[in-house]
Protein backbone atom coordinates (compact mmCIF):
# COMPACT_ATOMS: atom_id res chain seq x y z
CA UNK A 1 66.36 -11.17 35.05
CA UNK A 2 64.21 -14.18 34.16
CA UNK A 3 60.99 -13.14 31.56
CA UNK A 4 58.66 -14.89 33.94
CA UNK A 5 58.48 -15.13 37.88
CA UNK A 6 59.78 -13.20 40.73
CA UNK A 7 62.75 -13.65 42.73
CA UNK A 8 60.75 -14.46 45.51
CA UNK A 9 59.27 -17.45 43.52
CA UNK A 10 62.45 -18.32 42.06
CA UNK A 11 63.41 -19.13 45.54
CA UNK A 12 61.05 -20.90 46.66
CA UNK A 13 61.10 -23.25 43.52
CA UNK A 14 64.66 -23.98 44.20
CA UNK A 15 64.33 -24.62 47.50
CA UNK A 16 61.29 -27.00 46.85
CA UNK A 17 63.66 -28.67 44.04
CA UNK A 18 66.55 -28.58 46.69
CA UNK A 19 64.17 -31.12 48.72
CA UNK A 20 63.16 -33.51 46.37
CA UNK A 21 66.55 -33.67 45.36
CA UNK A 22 67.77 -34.86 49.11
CA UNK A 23 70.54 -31.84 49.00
CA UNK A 24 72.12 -31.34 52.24
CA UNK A 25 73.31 -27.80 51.47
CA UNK A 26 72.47 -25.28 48.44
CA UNK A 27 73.99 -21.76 48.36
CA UNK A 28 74.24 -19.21 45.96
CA UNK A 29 77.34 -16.41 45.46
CA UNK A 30 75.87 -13.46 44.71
CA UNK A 31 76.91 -13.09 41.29
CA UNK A 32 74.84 -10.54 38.80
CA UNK A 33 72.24 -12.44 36.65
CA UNK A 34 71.88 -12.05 33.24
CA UNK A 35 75.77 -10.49 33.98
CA UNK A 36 78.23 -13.48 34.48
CA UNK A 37 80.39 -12.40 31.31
CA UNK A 38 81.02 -8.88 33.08
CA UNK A 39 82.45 -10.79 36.13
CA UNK A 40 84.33 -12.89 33.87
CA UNK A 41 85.78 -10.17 32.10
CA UNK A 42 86.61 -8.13 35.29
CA UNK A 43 88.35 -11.27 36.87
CA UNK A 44 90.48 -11.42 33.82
CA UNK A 45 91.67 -7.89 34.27
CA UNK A 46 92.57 -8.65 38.57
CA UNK A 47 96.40 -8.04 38.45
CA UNK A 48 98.49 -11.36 38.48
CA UNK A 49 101.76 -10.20 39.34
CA UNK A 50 104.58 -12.24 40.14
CA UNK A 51 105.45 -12.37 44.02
CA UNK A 52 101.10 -10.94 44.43
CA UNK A 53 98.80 -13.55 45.90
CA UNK A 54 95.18 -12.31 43.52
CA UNK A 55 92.77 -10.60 45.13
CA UNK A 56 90.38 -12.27 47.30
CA UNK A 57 87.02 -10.32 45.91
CA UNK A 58 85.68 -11.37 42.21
CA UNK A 59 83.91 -13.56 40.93
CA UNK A 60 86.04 -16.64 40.42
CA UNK A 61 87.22 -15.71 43.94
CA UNK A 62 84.02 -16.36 45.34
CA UNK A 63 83.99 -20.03 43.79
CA UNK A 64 87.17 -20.76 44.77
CA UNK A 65 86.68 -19.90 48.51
CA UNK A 66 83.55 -22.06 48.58
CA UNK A 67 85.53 -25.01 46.59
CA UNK A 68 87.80 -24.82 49.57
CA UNK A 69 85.19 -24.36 51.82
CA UNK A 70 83.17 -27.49 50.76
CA UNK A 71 86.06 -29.84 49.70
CA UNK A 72 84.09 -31.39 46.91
CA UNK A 73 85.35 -34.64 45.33
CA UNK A 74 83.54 -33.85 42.22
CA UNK A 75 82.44 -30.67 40.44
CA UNK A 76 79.43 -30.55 37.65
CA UNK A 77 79.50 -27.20 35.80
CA UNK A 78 78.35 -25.87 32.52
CA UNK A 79 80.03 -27.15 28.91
CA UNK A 80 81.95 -23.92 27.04
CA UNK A 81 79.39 -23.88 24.52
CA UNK A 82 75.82 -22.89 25.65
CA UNK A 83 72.38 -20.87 24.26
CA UNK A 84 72.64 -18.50 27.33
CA UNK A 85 75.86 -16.50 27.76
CA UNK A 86 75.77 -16.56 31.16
CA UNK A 87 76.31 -20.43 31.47
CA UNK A 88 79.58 -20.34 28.93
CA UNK A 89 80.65 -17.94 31.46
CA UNK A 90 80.27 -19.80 34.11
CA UNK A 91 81.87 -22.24 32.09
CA UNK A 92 85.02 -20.07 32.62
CA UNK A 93 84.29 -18.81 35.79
CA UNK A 94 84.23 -22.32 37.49
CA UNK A 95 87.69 -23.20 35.58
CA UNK A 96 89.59 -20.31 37.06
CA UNK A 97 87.91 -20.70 40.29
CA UNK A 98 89.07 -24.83 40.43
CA UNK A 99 92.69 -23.39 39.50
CA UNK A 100 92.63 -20.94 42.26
CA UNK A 101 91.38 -23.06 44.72
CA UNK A 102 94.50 -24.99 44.66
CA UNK A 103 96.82 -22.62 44.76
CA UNK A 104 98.47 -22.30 48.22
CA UNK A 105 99.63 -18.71 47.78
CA UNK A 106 95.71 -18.03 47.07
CA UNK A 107 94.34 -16.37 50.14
CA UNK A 108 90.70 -15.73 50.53
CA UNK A 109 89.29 -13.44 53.01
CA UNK A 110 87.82 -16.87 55.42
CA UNK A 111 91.64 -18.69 54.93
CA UNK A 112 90.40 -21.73 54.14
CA UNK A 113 93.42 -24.04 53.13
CA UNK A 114 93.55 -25.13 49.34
CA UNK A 115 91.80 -28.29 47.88
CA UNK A 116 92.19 -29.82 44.60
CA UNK A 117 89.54 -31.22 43.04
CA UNK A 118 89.78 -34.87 41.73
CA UNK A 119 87.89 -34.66 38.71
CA UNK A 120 85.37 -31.92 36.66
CA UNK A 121 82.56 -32.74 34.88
CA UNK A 122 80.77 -30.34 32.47
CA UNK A 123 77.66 -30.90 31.03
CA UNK A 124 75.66 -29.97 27.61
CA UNK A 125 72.29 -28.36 27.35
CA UNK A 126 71.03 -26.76 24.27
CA UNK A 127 74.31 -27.19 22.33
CA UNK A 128 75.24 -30.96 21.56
CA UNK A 129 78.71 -32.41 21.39
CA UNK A 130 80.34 -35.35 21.62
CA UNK A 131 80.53 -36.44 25.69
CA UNK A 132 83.64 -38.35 27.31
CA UNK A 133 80.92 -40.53 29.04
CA UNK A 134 77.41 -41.37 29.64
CA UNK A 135 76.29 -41.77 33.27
CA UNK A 136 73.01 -44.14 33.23
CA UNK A 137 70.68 -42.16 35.17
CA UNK A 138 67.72 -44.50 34.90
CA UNK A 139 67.33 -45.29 38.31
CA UNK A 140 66.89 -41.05 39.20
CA UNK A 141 65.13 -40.47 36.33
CA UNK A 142 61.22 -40.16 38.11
CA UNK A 143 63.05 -37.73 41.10
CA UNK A 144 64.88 -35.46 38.16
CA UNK A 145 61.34 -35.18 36.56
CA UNK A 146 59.47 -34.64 40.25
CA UNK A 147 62.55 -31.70 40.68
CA UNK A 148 62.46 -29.97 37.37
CA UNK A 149 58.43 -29.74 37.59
CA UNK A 150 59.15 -27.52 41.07
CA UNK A 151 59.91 -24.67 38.73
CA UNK A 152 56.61 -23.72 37.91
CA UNK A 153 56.75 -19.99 36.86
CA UNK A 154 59.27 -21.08 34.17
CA UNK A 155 57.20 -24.04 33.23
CA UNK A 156 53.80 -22.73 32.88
CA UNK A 157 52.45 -21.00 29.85
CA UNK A 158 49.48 -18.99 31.89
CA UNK A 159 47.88 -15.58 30.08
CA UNK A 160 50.32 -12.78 31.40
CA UNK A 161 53.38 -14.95 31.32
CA UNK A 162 55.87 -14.17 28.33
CA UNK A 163 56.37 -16.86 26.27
CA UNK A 164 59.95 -18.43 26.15
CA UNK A 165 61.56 -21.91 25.21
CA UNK A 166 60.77 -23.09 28.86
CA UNK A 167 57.04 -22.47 29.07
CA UNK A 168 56.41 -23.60 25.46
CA UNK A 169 54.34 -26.87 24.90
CA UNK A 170 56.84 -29.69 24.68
CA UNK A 171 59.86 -27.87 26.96
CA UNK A 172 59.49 -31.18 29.76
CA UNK A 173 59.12 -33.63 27.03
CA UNK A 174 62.16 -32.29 25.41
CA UNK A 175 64.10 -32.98 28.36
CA UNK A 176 63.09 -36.79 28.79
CA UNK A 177 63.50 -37.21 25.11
CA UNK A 178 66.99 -35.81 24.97
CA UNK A 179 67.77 -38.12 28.50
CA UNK A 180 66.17 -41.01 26.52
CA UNK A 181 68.49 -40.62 24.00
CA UNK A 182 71.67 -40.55 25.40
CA UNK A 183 70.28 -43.52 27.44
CA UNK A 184 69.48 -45.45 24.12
CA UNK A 185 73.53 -45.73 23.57
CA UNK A 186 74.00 -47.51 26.99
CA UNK A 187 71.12 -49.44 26.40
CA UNK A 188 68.97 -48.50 29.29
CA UNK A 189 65.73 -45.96 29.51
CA UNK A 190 67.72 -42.70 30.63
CA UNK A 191 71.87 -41.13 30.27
CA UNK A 192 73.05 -37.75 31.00
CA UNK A 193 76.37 -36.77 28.43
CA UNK A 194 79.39 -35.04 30.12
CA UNK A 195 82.65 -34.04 28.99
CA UNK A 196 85.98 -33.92 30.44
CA UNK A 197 89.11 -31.79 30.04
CA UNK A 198 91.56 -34.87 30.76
CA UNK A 199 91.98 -38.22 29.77
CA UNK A 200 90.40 -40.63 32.59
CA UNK A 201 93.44 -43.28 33.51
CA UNK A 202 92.81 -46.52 33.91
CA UNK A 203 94.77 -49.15 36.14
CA UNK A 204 93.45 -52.37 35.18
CA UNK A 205 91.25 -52.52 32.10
CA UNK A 206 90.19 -55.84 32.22
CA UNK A 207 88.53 -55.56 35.77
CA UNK A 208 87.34 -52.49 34.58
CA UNK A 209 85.93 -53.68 31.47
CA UNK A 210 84.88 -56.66 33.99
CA UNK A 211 82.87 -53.89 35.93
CA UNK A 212 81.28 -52.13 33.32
CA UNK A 213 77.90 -52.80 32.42
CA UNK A 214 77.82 -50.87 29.44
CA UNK A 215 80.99 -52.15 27.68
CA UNK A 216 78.56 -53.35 24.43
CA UNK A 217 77.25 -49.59 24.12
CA UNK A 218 76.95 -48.28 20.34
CA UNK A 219 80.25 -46.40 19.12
CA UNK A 220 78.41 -42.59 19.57
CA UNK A 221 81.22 -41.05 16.78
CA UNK A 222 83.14 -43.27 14.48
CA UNK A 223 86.00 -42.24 13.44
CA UNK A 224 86.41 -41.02 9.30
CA UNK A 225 88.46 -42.46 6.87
């Protein structure tokens, strides 16, 4: 349902990004663009009842099966709080689907056997708020930058294209300011914020503090009186 390119180009664009990125597998699940909050909503109506494994079809379903499938030790996903409703749904989406993925009475129609993932990471975009971390991402800044330029039909401003936050004038820059920033508070040229649901344990604080590069960063939100 995006205002400018085709699906066709869409695809391509990915898959271009998909290269430069060195990704050894990309998929998508089917779900309804522009319609993630209708998937949500009929996931949230599948019947849960006691002794009834869910229903392998819908949406979060779909992720967990592929979270089993894949096995990933880590999972990026949206932050709650987004400009486009169908990334706070995913939001949601991805949390049932991580919940259901470990649950060994959870079938799915390929049987795959349940993983738990280790840890979640969700990330801001349009909406700020105060990460968990900063991840230093200095060294993959120039290959981020090479990736996002792939998308061209969201990127470009020509005479028949509609005009949207993407396309506008200072969309790219935007992004390597807002990376700058967050890098600023580690002290190095680029930082991507994320947020966690958990505290992150620590065994040994002095090696860790020992190991940590960053341990003079700026305090991002003091505390009040």
């Amino acid at each position: 349902l995006g205002s400018n390119g085709s699906v066709a180009d869409r695809a391509r664009e990915a898959s271009a990004a998909a290269e430069v990125l060195g990704l050894v597998h990309r998929e998508c699940l089917g779900l309804p663009d522009g319609f993630l909050w209708d998937a949500a909503r009929c996931d949230a109506a599948d019947p849960l009842d006691a002794g009834v494994s869910p229903p392998p079809g819908g949406a979060a379903g779909r992720i967990a099966e592929a979270l089993r499938r894949l096995r990933p030790e880590l999972v990026l996903a949206p932050w709650s709080q987004a400009r486009h409703p169908d990334h706070e749904a995913a939001h949601g989406l991805v949390r049932r689907g991580l919940f259901l993925a470990g649950l060994r009475r959870f079938e799915t129609s390929a049987g795959t056997p349940p993983h738990r993932v280790a840890q979640t990471l969700w990330y801001p975009m349009r909406v700020a708020g105060r990460p968990s971390l900063v991840v230093d991402t200095s060294a993959h800044a120039a290959r981020k930058a090479a990736a996002v330029a792939c998308f061209g039909s969201q990127l470009t401003r020509s005479a028949d294209a509609a005009p949207t936050l993407l396309n506008g004038p200072l969309s790219v820059a935007s992004i390597d300011a807002r990376d700058r920033y967050w890098g600023s508070h580690l002290g190095v040229s680029h930082g991507e914020p994320f947020m966690t649901d958990a505290v992150v344990g620590v065994a040994d604080p002095v090696a860790f503090g020992r190991a940590n590069p960053y341990a003079g960063a700026a305090l991002l939100f003091p505390e009040g009186p």
